[in-house]
C-alpha atoms as a PDB file:
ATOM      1  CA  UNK A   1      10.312 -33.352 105.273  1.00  0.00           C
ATOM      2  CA  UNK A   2      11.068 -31.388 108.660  1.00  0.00           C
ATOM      3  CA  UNK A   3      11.883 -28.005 108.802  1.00  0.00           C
ATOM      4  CA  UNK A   4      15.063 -27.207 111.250  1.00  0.00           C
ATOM      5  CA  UNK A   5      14.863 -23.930 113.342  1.00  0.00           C
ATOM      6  CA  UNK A   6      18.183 -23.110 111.984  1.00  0.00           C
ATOM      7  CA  UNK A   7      16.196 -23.370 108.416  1.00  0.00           C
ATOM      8  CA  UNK A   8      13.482 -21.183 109.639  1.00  0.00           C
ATOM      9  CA  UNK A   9      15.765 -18.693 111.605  1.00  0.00           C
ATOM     10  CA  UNK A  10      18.272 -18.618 107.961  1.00  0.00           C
ATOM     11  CA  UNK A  11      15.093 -18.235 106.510  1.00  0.00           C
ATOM     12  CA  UNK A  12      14.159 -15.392 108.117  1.00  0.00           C
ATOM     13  CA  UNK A  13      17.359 -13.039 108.261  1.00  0.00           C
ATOM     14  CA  UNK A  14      17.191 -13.837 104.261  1.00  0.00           C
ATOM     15  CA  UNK A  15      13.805 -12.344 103.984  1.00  0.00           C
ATOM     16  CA  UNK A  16      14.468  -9.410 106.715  1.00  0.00           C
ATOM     17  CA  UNK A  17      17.543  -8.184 104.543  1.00  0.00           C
ATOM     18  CA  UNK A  18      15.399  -8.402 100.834  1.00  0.00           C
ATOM     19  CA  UNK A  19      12.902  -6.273 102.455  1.00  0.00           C
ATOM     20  CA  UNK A  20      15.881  -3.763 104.039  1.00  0.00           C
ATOM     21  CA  UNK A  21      16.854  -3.570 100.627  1.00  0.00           C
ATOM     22  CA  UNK A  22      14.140  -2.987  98.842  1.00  0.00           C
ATOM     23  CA  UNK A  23      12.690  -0.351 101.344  1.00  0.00           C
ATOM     24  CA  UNK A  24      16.280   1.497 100.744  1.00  0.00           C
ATOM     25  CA  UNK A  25      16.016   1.013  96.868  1.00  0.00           C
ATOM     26  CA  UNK A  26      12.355   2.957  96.969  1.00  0.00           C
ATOM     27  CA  UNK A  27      13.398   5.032  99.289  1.00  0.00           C
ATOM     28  CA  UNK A  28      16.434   6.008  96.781  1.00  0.00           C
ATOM     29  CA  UNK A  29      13.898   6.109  93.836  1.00  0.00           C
ATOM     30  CA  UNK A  30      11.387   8.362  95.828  1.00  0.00           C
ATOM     31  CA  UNK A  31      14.028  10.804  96.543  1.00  0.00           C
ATOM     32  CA  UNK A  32      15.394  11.243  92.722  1.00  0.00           C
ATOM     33  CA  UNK A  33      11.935  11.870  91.679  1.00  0.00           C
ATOM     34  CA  UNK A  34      11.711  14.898  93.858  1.00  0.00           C
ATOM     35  CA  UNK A  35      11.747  17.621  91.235  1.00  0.00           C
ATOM     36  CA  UNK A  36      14.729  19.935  91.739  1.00  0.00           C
ATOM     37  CA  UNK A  37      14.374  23.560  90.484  1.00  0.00           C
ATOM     38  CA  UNK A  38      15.048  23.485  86.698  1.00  0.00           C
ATOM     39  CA  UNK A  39      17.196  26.490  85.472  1.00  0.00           C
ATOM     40  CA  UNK A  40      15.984  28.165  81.954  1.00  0.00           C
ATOM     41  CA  UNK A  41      18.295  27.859  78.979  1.00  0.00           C
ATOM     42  CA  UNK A  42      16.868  31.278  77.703  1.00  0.00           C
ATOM     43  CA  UNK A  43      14.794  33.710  79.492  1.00  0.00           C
ATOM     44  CA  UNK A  44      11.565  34.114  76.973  1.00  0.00           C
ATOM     45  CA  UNK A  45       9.655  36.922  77.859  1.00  0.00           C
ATOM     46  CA  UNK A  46       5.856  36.416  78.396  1.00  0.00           C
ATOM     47  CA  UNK A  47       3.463  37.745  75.700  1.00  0.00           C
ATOM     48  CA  UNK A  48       1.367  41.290  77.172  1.00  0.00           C
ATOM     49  CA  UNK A  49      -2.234  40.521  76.861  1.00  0.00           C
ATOM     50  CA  UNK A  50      -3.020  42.082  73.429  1.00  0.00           C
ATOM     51  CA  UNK A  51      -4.782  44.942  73.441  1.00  0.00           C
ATOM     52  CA  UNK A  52      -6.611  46.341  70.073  1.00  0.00           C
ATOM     53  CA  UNK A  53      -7.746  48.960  69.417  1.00  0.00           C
ATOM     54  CA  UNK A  54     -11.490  50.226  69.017  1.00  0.00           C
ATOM     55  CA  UNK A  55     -11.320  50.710  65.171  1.00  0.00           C
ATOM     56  CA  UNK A  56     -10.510  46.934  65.375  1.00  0.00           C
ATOM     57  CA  UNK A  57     -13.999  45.492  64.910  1.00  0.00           C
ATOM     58  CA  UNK A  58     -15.443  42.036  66.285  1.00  0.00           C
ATOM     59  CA  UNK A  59     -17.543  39.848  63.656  1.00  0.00           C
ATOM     60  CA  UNK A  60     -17.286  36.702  61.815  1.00  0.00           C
ATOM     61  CA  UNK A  61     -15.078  36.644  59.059  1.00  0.00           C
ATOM     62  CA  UNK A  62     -15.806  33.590  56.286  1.00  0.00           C
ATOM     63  CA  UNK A  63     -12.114  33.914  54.947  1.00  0.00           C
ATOM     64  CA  UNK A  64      -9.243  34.847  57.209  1.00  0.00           C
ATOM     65  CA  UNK A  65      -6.018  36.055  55.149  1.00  0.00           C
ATOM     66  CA  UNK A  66      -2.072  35.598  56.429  1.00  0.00           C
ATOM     67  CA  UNK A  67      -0.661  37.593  54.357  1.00  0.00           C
ATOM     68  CA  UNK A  68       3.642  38.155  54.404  1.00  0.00           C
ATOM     69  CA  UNK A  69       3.641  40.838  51.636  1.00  0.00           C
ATOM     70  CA  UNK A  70       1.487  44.032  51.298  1.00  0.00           C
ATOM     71  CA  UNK A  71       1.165  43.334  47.482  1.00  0.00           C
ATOM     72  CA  UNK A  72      -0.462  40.268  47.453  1.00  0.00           C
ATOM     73  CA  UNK A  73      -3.532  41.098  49.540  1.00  0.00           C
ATOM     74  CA  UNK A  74      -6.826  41.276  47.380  1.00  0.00           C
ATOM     75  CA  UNK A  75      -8.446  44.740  47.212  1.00  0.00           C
ATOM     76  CA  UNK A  76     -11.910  43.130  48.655  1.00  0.00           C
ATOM     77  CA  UNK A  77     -10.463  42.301  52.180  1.00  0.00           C
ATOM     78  CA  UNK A  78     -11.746  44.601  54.831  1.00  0.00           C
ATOM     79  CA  UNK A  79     -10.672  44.957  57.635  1.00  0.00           C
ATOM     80  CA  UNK A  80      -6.815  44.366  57.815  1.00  0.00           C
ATOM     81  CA  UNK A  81      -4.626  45.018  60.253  1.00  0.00           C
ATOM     82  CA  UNK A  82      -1.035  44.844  60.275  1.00  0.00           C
ATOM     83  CA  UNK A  83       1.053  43.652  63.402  1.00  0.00           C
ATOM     84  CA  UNK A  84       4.550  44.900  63.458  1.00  0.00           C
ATOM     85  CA  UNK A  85       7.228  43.501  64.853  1.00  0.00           C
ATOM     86  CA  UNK A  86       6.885  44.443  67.932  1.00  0.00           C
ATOM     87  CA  UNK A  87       3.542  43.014  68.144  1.00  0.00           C
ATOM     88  CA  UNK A  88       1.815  46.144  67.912  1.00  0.00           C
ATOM     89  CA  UNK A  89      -0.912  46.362  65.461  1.00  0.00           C
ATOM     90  CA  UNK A  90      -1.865  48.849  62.824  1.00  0.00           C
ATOM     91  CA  UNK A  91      -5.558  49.467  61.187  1.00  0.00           C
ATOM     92  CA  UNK A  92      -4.618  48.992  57.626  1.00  0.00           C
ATOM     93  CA  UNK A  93      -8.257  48.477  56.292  1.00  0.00           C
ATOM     94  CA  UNK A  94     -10.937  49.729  57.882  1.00  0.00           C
ATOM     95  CA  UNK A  95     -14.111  47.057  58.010  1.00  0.00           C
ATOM     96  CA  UNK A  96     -17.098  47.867  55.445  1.00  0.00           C
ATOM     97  CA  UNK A  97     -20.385  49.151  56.989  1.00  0.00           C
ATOM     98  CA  UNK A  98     -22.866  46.089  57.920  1.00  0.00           C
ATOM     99  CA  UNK A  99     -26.189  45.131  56.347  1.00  0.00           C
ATOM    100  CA  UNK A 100     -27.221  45.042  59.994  1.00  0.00           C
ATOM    101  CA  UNK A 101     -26.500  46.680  62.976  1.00  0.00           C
ATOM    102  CA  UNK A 102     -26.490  43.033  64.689  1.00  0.00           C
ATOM    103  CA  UNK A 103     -23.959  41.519  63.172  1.00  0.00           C
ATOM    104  CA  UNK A 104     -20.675  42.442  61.586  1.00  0.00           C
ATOM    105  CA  UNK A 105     -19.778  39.627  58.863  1.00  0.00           C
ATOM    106  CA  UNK A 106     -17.553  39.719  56.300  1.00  0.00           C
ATOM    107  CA  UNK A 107     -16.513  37.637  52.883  1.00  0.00           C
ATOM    108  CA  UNK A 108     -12.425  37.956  54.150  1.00  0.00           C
ATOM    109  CA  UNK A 109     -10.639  39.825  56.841  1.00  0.00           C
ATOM    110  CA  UNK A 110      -7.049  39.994  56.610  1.00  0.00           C
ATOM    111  CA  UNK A 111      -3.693  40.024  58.563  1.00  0.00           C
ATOM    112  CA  UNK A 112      -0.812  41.745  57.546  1.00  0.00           C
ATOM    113  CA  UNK A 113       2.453  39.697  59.269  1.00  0.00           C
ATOM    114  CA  UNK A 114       5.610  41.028  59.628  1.00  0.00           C
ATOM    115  CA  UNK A 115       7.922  38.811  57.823  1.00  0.00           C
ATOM    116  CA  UNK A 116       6.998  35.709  55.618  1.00  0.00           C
ATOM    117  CA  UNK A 117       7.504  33.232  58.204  1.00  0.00           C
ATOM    118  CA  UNK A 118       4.773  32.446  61.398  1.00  0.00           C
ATOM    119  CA  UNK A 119       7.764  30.922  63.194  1.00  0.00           C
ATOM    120  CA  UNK A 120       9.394  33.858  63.408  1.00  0.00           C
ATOM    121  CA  UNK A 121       6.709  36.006  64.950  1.00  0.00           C
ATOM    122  CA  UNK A 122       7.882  37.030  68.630  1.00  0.00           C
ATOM    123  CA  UNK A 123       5.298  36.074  71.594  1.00  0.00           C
ATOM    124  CA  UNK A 124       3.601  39.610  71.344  1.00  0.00           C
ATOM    125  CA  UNK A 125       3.175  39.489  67.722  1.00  0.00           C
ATOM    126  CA  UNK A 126       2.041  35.895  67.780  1.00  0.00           C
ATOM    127  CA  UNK A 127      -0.596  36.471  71.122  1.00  0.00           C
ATOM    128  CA  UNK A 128      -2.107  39.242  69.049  1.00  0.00           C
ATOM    129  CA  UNK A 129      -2.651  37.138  65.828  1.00  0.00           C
ATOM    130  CA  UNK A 130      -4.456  34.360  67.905  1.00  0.00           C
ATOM    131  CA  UNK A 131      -6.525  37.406  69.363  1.00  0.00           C
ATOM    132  CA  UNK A 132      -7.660  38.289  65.841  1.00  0.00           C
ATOM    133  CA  UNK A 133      -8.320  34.455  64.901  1.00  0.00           C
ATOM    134  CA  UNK A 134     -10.178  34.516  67.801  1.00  0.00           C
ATOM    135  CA  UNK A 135     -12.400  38.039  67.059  1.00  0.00           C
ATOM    136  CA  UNK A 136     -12.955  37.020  63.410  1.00  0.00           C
ATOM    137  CA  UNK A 137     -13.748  33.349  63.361  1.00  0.00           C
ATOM    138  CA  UNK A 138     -16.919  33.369  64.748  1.00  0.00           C
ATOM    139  CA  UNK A 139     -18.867  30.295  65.581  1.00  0.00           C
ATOM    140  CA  UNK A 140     -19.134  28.555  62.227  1.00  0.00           C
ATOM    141  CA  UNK A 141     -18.941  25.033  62.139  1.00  0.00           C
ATOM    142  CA  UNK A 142     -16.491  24.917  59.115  1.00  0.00           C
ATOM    143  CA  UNK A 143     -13.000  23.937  60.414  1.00  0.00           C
ATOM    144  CA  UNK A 144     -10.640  27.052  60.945  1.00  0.00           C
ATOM    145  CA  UNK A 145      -7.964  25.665  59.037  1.00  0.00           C
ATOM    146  CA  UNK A 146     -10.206  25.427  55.585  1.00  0.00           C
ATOM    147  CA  UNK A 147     -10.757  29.144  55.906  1.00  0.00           C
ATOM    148  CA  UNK A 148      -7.454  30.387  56.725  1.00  0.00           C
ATOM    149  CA  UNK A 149      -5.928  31.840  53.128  1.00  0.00           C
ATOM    150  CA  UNK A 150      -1.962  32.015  53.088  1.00  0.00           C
ATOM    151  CA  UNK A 151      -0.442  34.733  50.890  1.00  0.00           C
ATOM    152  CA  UNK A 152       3.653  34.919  50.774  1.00  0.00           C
ATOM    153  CA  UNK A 153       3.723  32.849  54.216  1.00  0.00           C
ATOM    154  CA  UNK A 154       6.541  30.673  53.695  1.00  0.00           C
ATOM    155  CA  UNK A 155       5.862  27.611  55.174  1.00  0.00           C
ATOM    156  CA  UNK A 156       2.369  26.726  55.897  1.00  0.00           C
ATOM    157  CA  UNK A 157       2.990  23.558  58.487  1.00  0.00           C
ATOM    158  CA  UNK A 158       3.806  26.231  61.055  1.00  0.00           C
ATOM    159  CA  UNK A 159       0.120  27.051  60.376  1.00  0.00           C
ATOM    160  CA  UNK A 160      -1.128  24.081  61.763  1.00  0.00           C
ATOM    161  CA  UNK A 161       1.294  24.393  64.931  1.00  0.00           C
ATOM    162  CA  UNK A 162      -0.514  28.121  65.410  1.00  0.00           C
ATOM    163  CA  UNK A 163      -3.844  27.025  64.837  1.00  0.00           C
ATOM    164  CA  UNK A 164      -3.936  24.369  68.061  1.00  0.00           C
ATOM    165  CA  UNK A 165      -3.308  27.552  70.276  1.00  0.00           C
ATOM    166  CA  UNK A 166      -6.690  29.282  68.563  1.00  0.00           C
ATOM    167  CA  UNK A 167      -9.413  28.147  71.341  1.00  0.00           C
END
């Protein structure tokens, strides 16, 4: 079977124009990838880096209590604080004296929320919560959720959602 040069020259403008194309198609595909300036639905304000005060102590709590509703927090827990709205927290309790001046460990420590619901904690509020986690966890190697007690806390999936920000 012989090959014409008219085959090999049709031949030829067929491959030259699949490759035109396709370099235009990528090229097309390269430039709608090119990440345009996306435009905020709402403006969210960031969270100010919470900031405790000194009566706030730092130690290893063994229970950590949520609690939604003044009433329902156990007489034992020391120390509480309560976080207003605003994200501003409160001494409520202040933390019993230590067997040791090393450490500062307690049987619970509690949180006083706002409202019933974590979901509806605004960024401040929420940034100083996972600053308390944080203070009063310590480094035990039981898993922060099995310590975390919820008292009048609505739902407690949103726990869970909380809890992956808590490094």
């Amino acid at each position: 079977m012989a090959v014409s040069w008219r085959q090999l020259a049709l031949g030829s403008v067929i491959a030259t124009a699949l490759i035109v194309g396709l370099e235009r198609s990528l090229q097309r595909s390269a430039e709608a990838a090119v990440p345009r300036p996306v435009v905020p639905l709402l403006a969210v304000d960031e969270p100010k880096e919470p900031r405790l005060p000194p009566t706030v102590p730092t130690g290893q709590a063994w229970l950590l209590y949520l609690v939604g509703d003044a009433a329902r927090l156990p007489p034992r827990v020391a120390p509480v604080v309560a976080i207003r709205a605003s994200g501003e927290p409160i001494s409520h309790r202040a933390a019993p004296l230590s067997e040791s001046p090393e450490t500062q460990d307690w049987l619970g420590a509690g949180v006083l929320l706002p409202g019933p619901r974590l979901a509806d904690l605004g960024p401040n509020a929420r940034a100083l919560l996972l600053e308390l986690i944080r203070r009063w966890r310590g480094d035990s190697r039981v898993p922060l959720r099995s310590r975390v007690v919820l008292l009048g806390v609505e739902d407690p999936s949103e726990l869970e959602v909380l809890l992956r920000f808590a490094r």
